[in-house]
N, C-alpha and C. Protein backbone atom coordinates (compact mmCIF):
# COMPACT_ATOMS: atom_id res chain seq x y z
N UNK A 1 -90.59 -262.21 52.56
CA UNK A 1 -90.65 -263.16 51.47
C UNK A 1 -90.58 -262.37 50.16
N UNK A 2 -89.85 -262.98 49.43
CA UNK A 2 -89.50 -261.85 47.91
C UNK A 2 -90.69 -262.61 46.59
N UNK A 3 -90.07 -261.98 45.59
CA UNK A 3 -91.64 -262.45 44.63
C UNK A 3 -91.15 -263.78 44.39
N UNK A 4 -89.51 -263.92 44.12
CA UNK A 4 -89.12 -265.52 43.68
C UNK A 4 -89.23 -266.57 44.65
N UNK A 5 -89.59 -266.11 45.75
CA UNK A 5 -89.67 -267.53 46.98
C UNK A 5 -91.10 -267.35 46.81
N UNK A 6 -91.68 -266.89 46.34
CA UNK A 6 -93.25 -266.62 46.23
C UNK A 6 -93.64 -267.50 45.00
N UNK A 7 -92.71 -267.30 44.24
CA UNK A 7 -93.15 -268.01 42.52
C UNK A 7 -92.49 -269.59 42.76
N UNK A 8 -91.36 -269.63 44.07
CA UNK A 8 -91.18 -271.26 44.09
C UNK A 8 -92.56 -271.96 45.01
N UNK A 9 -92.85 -271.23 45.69
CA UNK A 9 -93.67 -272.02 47.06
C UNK A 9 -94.63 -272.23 45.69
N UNK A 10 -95.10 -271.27 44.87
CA UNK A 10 -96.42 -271.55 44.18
C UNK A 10 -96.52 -273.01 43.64
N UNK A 11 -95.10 -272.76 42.43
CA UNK A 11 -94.99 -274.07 42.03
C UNK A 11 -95.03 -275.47 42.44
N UNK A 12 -94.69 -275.65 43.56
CA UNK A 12 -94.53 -276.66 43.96
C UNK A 12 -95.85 -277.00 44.59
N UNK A 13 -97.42 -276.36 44.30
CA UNK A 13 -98.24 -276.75 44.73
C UNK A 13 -99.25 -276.88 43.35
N UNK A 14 -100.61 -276.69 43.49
CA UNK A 14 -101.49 -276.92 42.13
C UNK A 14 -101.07 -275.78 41.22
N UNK A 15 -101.03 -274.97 41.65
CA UNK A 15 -99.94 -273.54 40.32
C UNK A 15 -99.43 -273.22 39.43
N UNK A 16 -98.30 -274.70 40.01
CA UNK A 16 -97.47 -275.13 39.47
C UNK A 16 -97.41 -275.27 37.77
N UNK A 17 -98.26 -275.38 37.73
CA UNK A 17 -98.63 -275.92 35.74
C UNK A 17 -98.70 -274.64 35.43
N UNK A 18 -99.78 -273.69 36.08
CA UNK A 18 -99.94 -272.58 35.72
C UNK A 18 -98.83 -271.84 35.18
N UNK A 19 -97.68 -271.70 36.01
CA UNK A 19 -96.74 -271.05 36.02
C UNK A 19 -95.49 -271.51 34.89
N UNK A 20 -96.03 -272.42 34.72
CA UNK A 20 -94.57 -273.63 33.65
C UNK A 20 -95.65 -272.97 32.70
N UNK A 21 -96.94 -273.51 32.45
CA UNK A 21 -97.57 -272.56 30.52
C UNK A 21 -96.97 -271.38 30.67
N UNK A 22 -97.09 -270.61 31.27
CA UNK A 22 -96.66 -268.74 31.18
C UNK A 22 -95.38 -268.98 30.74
N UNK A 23 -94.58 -269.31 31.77
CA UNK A 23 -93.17 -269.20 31.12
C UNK A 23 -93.09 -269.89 29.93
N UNK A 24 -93.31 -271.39 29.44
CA UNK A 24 -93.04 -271.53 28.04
C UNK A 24 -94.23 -270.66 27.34
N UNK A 25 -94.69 -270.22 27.28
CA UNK A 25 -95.51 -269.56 26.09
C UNK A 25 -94.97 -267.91 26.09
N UNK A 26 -93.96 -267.39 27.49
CA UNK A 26 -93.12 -266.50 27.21
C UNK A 26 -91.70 -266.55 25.85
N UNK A 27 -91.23 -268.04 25.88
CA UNK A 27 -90.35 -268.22 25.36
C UNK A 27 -90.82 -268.08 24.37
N UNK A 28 -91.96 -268.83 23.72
CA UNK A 28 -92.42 -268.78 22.57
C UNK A 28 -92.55 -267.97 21.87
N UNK A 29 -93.00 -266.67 22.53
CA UNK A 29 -93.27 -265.15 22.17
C UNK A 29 -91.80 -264.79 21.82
N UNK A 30 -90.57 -264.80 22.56
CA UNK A 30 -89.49 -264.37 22.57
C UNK A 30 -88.90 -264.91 21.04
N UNK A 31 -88.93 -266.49 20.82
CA UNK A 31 -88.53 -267.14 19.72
C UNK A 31 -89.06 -266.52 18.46
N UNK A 32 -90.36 -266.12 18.38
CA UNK A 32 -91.12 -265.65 17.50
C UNK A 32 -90.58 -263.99 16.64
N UNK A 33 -91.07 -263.15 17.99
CA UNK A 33 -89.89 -261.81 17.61
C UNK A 33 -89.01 -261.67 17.21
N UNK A 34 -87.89 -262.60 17.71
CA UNK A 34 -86.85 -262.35 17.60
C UNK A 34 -85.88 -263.32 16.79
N UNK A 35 -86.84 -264.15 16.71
CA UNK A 35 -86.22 -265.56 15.14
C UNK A 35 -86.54 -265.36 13.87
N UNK A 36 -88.17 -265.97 14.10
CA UNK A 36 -88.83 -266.06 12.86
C UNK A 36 -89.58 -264.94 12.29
N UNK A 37 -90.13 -263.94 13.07
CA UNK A 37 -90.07 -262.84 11.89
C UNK A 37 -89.29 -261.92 11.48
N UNK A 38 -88.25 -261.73 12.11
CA UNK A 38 -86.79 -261.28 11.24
C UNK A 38 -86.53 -262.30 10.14
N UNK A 39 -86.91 -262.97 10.19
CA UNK A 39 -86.45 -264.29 8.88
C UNK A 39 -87.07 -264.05 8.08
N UNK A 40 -88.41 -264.23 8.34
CA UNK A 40 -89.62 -263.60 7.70
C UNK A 40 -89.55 -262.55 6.79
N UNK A 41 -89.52 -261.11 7.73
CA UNK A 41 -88.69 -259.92 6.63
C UNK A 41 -87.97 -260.02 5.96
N UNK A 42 -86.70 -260.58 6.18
CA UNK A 42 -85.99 -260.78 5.37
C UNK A 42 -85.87 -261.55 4.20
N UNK A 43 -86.67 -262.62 4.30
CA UNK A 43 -87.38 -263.19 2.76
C UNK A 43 -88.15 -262.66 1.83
N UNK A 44 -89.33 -261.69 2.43
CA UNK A 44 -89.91 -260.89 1.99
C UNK A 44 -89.06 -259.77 1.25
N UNK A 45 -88.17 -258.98 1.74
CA UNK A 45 -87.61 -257.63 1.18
C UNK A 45 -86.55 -258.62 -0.05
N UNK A 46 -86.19 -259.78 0.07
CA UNK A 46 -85.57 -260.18 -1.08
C UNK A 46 -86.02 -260.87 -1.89
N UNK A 47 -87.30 -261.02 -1.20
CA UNK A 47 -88.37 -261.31 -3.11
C UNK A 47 -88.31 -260.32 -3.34
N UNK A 48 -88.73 -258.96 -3.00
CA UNK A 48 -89.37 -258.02 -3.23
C UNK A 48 -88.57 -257.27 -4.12
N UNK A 49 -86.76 -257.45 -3.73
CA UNK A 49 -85.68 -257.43 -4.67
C UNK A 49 -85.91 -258.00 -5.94
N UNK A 50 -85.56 -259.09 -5.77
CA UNK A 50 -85.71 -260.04 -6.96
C UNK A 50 -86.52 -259.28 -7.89
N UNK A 51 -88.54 -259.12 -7.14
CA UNK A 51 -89.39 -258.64 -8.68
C UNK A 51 -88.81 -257.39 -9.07
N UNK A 52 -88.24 -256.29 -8.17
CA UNK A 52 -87.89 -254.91 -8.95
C UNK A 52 -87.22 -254.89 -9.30
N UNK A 53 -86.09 -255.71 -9.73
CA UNK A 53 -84.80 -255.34 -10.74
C UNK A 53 -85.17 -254.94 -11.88
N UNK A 54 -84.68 -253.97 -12.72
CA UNK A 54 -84.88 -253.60 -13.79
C UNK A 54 -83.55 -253.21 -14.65
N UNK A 55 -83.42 -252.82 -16.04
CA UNK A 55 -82.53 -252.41 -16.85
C UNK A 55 -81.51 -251.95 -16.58
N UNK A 56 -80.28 -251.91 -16.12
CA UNK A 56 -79.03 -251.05 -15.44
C UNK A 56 -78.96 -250.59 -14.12
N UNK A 57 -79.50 -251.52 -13.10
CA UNK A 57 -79.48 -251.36 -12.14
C UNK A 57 -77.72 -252.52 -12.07
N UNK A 58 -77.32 -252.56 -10.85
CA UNK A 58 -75.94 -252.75 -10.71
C UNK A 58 -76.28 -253.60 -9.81
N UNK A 59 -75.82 -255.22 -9.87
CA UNK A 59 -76.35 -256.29 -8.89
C UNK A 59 -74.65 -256.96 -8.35
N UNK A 60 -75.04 -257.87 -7.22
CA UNK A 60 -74.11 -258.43 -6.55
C UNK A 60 -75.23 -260.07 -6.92
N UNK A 61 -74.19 -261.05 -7.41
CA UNK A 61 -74.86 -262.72 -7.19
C UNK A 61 -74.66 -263.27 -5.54
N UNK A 62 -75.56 -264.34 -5.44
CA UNK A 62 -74.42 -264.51 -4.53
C UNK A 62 -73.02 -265.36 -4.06
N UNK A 63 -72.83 -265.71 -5.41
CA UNK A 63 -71.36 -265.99 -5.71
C UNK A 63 -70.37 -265.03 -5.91
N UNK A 64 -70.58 -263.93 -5.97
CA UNK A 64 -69.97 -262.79 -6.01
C UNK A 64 -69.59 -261.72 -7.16
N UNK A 65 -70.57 -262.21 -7.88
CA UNK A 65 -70.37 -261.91 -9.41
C UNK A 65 -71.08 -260.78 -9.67
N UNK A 66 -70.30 -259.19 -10.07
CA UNK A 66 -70.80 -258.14 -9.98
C UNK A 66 -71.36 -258.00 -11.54
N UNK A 67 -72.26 -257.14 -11.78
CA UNK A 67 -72.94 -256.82 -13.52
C UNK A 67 -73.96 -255.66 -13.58
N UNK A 68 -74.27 -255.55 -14.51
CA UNK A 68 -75.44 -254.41 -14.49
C UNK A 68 -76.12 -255.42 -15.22
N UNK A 69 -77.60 -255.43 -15.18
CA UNK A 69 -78.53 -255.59 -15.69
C UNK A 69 -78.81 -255.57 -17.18
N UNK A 70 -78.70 -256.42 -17.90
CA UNK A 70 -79.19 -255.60 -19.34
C UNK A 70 -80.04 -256.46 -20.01
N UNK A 71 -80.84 -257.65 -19.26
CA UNK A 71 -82.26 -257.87 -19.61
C UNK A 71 -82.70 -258.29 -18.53
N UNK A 72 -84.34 -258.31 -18.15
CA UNK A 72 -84.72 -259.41 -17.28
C UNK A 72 -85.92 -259.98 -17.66
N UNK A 73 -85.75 -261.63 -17.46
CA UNK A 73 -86.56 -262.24 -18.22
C UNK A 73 -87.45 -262.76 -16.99
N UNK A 74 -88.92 -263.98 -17.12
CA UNK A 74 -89.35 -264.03 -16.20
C UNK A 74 -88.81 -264.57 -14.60
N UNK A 75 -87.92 -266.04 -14.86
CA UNK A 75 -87.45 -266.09 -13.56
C UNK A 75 -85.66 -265.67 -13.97
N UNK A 76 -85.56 -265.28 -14.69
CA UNK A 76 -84.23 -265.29 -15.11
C UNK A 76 -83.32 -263.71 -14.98
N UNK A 77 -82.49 -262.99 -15.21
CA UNK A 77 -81.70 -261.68 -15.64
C UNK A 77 -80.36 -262.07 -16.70
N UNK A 78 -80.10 -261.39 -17.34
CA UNK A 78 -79.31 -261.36 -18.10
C UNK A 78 -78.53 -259.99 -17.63
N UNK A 79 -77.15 -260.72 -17.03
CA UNK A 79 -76.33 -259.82 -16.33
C UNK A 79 -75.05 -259.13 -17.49
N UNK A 80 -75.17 -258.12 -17.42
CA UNK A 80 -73.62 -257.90 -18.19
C UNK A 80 -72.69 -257.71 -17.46
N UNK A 81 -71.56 -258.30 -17.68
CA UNK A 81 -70.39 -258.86 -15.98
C UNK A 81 -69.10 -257.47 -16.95
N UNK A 82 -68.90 -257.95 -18.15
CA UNK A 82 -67.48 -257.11 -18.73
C UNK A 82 -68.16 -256.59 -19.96
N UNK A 83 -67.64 -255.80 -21.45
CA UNK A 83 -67.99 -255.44 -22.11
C UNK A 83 -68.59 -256.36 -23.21
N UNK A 84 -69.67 -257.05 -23.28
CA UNK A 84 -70.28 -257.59 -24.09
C UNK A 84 -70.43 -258.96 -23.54
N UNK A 85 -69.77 -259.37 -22.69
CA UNK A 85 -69.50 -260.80 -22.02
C UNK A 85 -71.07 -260.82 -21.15
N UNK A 86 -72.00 -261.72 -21.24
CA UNK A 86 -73.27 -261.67 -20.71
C UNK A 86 -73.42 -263.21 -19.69
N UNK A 87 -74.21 -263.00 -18.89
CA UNK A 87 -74.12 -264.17 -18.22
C UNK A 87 -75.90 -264.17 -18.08
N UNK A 88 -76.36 -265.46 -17.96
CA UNK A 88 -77.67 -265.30 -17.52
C UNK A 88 -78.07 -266.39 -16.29
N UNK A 89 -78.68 -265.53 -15.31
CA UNK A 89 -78.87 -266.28 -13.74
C UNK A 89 -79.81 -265.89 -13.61
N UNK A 90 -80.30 -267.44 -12.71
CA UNK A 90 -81.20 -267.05 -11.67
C UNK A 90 -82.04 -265.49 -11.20
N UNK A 91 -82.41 -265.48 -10.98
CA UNK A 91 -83.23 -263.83 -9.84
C UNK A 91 -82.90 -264.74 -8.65
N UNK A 92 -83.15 -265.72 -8.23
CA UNK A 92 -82.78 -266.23 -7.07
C UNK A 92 -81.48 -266.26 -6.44
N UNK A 93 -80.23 -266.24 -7.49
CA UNK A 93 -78.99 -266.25 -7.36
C UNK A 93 -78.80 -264.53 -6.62
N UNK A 94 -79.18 -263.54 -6.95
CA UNK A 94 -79.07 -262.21 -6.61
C UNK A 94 -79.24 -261.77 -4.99
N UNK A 95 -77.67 -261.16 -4.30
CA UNK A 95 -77.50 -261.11 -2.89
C UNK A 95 -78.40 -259.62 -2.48
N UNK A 96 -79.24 -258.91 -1.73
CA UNK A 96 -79.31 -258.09 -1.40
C UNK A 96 -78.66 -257.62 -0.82
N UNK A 97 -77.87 -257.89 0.37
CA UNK A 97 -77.07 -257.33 1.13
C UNK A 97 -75.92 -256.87 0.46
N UNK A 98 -75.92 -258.00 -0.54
CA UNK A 98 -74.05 -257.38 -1.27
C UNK A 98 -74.41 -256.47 -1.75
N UNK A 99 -75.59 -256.38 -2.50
CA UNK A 99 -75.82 -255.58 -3.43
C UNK A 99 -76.22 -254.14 -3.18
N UNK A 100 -76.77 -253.86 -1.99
CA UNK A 100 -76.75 -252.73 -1.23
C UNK A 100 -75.81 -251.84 -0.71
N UNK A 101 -74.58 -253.16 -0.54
CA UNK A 101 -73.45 -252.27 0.19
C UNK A 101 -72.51 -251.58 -1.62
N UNK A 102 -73.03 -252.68 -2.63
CA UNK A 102 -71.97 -252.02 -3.61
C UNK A 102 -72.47 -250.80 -3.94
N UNK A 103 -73.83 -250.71 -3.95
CA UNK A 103 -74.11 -249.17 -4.85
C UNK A 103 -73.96 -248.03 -3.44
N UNK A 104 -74.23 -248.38 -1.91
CA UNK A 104 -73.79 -247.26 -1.35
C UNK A 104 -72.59 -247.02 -1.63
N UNK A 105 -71.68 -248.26 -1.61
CA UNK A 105 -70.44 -247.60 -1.96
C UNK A 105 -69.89 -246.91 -3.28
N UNK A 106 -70.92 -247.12 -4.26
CA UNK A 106 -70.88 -246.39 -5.44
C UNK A 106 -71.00 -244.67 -5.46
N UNK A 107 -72.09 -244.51 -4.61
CA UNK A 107 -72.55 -243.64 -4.26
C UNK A 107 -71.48 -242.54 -3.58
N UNK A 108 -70.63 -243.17 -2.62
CA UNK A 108 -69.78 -242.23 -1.86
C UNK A 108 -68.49 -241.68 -3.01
């Protein structure tokens, strides 16, 4: 007899419940890891964006609108996009991911 003809005979007697909580409260665990606190982090590291922007740092929106920094106000930045041309957005509008890949690629 193997462990899975072992885990059906169970079920199908008083066990049975036993064995259905474990497995859904396995899933649960699984959903958790692997959903919601990756989501989690990832909200977190882009507040965490948002508060550290500062003076000439080089941002991506996420409309796609590249600028450097040249104020930041409380919920707001004042982006400089071309030479004197200023735009002012959101902190919420600001992509991390874009914005990570532009300055590595600045970098290379």
């Amino acid at each position: 007899m193997s462990w899975f003809d072992f885990v059906i005979l169970q079920s199908s007697g008083q066990g049975g419940g036993m064995i259905q909580l474990l497995f859904f409260g396995g899933i649960i665990l699984v959903f958790y890891f692997f959903m919601i606190r990756p989501q989690q982090k990832r909200q977190k590291d882009a507040k965490n964006f948002q508060n550290d922007i500062k003076k000439g740092d080089l941002v991506v929106t996420v409309g796609g609108v590249h600028g450097k920094v040249f104020e930041v106000l409380d919920a707001e930045i004042i982006l400089d996009v071309d030479r004197g041309t200023k735009l002012k957005i959101d902190k919420s509008a600001l992509s991390l991911e874009s914005t990570k890949r532009v300055n590595q690629e600045e970098k290379k």
